[in-house]
Protein backbone atom coordinates (compact mmCIF):
# COMPACT_ATOMS: atom_id res chain seq x y z
CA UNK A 1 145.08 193.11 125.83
CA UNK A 2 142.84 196.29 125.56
CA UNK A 3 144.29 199.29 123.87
CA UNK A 4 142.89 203.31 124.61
CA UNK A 5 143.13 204.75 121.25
CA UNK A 6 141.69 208.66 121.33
CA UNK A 7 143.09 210.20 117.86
CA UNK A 8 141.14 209.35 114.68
CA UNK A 9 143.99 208.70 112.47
CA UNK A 10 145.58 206.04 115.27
CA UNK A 11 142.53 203.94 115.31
CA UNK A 12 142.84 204.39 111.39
CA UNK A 13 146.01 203.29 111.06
CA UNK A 14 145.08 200.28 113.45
CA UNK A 15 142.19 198.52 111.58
CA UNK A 16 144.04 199.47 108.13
CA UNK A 17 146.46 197.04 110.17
CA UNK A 18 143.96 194.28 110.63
CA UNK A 19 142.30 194.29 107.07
CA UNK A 20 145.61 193.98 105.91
CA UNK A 21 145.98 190.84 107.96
CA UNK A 22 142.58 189.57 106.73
CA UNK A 23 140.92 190.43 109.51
CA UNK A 24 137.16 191.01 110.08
CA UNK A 25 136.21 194.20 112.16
CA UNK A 26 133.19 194.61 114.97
CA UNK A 27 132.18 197.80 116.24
CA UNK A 28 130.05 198.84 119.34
CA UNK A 29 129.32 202.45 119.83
CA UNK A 30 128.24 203.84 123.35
CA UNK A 31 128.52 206.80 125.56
CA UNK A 32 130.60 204.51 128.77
CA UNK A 33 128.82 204.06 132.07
CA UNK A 34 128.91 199.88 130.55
CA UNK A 35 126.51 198.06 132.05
CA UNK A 36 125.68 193.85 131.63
CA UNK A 37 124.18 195.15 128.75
CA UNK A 38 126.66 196.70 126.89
CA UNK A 39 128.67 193.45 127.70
CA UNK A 40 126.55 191.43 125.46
CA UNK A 41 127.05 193.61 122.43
CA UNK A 42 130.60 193.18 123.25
CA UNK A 43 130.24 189.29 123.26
CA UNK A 44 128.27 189.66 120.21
CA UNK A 45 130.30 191.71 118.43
CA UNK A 46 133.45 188.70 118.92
CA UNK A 47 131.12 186.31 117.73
CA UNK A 48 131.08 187.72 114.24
CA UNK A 49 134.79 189.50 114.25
CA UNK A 50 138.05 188.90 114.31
CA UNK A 51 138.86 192.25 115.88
CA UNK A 52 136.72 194.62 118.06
CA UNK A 53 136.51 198.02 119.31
CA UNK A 54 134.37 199.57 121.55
CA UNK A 55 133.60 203.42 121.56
CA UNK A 56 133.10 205.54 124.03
CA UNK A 57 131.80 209.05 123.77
CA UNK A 58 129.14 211.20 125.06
CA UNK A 59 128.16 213.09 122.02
CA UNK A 60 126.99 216.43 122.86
CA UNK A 61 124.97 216.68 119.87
CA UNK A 62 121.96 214.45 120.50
CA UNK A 63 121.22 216.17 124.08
CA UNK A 64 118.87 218.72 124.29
CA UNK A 65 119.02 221.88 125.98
CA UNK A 66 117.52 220.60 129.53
CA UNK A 67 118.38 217.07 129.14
CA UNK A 68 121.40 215.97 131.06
CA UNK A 69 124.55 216.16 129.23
CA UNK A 70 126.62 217.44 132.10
CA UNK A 71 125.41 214.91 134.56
CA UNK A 72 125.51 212.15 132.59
CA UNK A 73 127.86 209.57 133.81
CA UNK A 74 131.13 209.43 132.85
CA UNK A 75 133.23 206.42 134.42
CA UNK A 76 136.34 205.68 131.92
CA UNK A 77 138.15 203.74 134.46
CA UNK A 78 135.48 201.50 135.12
CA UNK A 79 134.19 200.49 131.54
CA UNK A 80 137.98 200.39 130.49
CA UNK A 81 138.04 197.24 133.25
CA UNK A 82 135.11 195.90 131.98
CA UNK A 83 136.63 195.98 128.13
CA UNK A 84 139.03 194.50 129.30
CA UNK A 85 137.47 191.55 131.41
CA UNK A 86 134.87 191.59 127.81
CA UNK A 87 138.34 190.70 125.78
CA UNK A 88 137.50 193.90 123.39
CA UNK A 89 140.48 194.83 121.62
CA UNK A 90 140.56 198.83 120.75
CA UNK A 91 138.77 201.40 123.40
CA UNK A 92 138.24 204.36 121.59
CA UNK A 93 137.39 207.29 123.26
CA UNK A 94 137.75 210.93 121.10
CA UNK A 95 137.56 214.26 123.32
CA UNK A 96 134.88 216.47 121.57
CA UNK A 97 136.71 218.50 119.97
CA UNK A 98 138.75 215.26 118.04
CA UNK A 99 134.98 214.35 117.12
CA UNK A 100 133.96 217.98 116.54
CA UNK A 101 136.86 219.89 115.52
CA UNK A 102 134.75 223.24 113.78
CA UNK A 103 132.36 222.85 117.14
CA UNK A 104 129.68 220.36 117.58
CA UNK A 105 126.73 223.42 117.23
CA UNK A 106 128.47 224.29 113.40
CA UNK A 107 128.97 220.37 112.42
CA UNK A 108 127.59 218.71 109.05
CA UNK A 109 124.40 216.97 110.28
CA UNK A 110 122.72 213.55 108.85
CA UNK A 111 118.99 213.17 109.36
CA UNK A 112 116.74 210.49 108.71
CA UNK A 113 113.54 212.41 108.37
CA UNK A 114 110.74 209.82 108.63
CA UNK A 115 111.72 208.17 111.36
CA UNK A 116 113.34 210.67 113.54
CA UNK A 117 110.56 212.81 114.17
CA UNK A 118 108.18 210.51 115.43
CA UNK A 119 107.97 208.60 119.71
CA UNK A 120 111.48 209.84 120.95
CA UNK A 121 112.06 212.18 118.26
CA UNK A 122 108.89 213.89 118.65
CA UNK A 123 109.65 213.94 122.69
CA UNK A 124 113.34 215.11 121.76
CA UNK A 125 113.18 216.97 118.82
CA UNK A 126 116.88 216.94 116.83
CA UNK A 127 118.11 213.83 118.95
CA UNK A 128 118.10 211.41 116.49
CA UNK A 129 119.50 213.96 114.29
CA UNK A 130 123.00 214.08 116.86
CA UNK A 131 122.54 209.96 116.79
CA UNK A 132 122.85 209.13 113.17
CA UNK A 133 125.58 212.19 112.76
CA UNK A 134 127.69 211.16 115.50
CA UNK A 135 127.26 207.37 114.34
CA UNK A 136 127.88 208.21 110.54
CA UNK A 137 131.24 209.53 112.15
CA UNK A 138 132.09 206.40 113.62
CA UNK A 139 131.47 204.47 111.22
CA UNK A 140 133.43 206.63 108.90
CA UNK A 141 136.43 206.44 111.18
CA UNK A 142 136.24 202.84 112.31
CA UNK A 143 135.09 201.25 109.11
CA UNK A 144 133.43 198.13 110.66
CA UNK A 145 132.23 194.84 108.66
CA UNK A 146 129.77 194.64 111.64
CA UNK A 147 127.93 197.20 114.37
CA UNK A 148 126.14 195.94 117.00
CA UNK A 149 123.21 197.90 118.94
CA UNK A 150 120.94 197.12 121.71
CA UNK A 151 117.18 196.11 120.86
CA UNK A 152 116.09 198.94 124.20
CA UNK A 153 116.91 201.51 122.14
CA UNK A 154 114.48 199.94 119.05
CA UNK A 155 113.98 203.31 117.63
CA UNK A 156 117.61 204.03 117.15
CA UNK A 157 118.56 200.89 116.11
CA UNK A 158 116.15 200.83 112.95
CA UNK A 159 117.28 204.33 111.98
CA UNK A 160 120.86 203.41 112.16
CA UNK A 161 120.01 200.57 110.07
CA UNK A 162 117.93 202.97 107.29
CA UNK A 163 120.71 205.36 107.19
CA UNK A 164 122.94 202.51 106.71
CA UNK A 165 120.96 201.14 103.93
CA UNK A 166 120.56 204.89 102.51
CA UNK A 167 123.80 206.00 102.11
CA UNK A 168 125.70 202.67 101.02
CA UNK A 169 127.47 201.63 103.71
CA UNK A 170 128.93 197.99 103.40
CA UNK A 171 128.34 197.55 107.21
CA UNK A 172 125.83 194.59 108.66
CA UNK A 173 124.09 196.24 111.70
CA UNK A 174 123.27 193.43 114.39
CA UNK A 175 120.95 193.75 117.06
CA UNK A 176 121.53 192.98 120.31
CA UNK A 177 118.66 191.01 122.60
CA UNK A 178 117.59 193.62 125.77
CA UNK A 179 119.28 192.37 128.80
CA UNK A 180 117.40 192.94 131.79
CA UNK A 181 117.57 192.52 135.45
CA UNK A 182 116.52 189.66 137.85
CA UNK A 183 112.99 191.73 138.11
CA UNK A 184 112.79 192.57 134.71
CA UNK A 185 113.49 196.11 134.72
CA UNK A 186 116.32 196.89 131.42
CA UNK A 187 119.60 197.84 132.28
CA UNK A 188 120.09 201.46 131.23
CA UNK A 189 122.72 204.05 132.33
CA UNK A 190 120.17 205.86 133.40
CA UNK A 191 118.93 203.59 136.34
CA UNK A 192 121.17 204.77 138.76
CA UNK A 193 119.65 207.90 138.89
CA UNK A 194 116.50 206.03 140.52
CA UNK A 195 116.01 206.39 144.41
CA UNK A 196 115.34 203.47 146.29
CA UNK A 197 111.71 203.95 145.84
CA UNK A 198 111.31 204.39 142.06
CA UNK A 199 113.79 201.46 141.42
CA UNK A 200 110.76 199.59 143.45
CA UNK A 201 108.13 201.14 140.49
CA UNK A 202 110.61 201.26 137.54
CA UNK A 203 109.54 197.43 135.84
CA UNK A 204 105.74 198.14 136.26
CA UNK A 205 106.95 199.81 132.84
CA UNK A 206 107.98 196.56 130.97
CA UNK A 207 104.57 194.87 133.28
CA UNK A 208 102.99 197.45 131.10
CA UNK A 209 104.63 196.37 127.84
CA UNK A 210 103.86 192.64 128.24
CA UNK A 211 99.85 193.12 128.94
CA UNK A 212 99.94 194.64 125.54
CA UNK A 213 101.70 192.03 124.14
CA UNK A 214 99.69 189.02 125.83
CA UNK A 215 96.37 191.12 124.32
CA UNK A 216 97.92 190.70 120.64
CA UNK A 217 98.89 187.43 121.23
CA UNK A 218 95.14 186.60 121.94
CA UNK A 219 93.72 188.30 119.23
CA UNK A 220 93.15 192.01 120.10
CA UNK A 221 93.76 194.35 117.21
CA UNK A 222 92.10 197.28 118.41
CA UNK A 223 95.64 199.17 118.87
CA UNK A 224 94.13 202.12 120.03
CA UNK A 225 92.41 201.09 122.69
CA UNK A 226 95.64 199.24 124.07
CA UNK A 227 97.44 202.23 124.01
CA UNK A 228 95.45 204.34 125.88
CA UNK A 229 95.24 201.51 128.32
CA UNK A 230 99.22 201.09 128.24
CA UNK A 231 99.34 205.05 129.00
CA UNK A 232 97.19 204.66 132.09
CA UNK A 233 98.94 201.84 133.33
CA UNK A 234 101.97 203.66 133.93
CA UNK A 235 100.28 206.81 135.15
CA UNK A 236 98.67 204.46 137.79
CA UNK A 237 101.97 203.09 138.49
CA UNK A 238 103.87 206.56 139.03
CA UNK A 239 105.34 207.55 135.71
CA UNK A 240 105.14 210.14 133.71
CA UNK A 241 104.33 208.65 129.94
CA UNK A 242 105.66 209.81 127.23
CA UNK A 243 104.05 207.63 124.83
CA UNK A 244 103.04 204.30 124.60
CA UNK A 245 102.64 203.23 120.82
CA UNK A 246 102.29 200.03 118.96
CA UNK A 247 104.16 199.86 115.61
CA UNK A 248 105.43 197.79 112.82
CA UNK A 249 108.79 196.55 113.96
CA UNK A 250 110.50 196.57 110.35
CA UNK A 251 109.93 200.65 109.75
CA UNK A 252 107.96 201.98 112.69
CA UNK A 253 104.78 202.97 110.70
CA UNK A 254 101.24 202.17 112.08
CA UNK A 255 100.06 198.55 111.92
CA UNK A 256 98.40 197.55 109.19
CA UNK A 257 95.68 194.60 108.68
CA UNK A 258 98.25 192.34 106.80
CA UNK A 259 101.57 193.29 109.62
CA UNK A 260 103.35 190.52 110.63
CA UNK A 261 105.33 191.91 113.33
CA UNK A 262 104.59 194.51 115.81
CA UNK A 263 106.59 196.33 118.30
CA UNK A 264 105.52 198.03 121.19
CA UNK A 265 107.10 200.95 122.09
CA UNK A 266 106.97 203.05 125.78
CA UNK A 267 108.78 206.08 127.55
CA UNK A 268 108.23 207.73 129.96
CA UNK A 269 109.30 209.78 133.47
CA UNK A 270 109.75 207.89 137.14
CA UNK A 271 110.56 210.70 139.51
CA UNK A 272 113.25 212.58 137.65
CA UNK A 273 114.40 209.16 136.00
CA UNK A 274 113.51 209.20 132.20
CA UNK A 275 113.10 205.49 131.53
CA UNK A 276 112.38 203.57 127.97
CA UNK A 277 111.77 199.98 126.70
CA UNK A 278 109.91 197.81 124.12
CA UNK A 279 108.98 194.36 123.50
CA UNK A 280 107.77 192.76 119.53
CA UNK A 281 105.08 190.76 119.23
CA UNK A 282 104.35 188.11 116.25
CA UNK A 283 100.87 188.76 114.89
CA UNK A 284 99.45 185.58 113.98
């Protein structure tokens, strides 16, 4: 039966209660609005624990000052049902001022310099700065054996795996495959802010993604080339690019002539809708 923790020490005191018992601890963070998606971390997370808990907090931090922090959606009762149907043990879900007691604007901050100013950091400056201090947090208070995050957000997930690796955490950091939509488009939190119209335009984006990727596949290594012909593939289809970048998967640097793996990365705006997603490609 799922359990709404919201104090730090109480969810403390509850997976001191588990180790005790030998038990092994899984750990999804996310800001609620659960979607299939989150689901599948979820299931993922039971695969490889004993025990899981879910998180669920919009962290003020990693929005910036015209992104949409006060309209972001916020739907407690809903993803507590879905916890519940996804057999997750612990919600936890902090106010801000349990997460942020001195004030969110005056909090310690933990950066990961070479990899958070570059595609959405560069778009977002200080974002991935609120990511990897609100997730230090959590994993300072929940003290998982294993995270799991989503492969959409590919960026985050390899700096939460650096920082990880940086400062000595005894956590494994799983990723979770993209789950996606009968028409391809990822699910997001974010899609529900698409009209009727735009929902119509929004997987021209991962359309986009895949020409890339069938180009590498057959050989093409000019990487420039495909990603100025990436970017005007979604400005034909409606969007608004951000970027549209091909990258090592393992660290997010530029290609090199002996990479094994590449990912490629895209962003960009449909309407008012700011949508991301990625697919890797094996270089042969």
């Amino acid at each position: 039966m799922l359990e709404t923790l919201t104090r730090i020490q109480t969810i403390r005191d509850r997976v001191r209660a588990w180790r005790q018992n030998g038990l092994r601890v899984g750990f999804v963070p996310t800001m609620g609005n659960l979607h299939r998606g989150h689901l599948s971390l979820v299931e993922q997370a039971r695969a490889a624990a004993d025990r899981v808990v879910v998180s669920v907090f919009v962290n003020p931090l990693q929005f910036g000052p015209n992104e949409d922090f006060d309209r972001y959606p916020r739907t407690i009762e809903h993803d507590t049902e879905l916890l519940a149907g996804a057999k997750a043990d612990v919600l936890f879900a902090p106010t801000t001022f349990e997460m942020y007691p001195n004030g969110y604007e005056r909090s310690a901050r933990v950066d990961v310099p070479d990899l958070a100013g570059i595609l959405e950091g560069h778009v977002r400056p200080g974002h991935f700065e609120g990511v990897a201090t609100v997730v230090t947090k959590l994993f300072q208070i929940v003290q998982p054996d294993v995270a799991v995050f989503g492969e959409k957000d590919y960026q985050q997930l390899v700096i939460v795996r650096r920082l990880v690796q940086d400062l000595c955490m005894p956590i494994a950091v799983l990723a979770g495959a993209t789950v996606r939509d009968h028409d391809g488009l990822a699910f997001s939190s974010r899609n529900r802010y698409l009209s009727a119209r735009e929902r119509n335009v929004a997987p021209r984006l991962r359309d986009a993604l895949h020409v890339a990727r069938k180009a590498l596949l057959e050989g093409e290594r000019n990487y420039d080339a495909l990603q100025l012909a990436g970017l005007r593939d979604l400005q034909k289809a409606g969007f608004a690019p951000d970027y549209f970048s091909i990258r090592q998967a393992a660290d997010l640097l530029p290609p090199r002539e002996d990479t094994r793996e590449v990912v490629v990365l895209a962003a960009g705006r449909l309407g008012t809708t700011r949508l991301l997603d990625n697919v890797r490609v094996q270089i042969r």
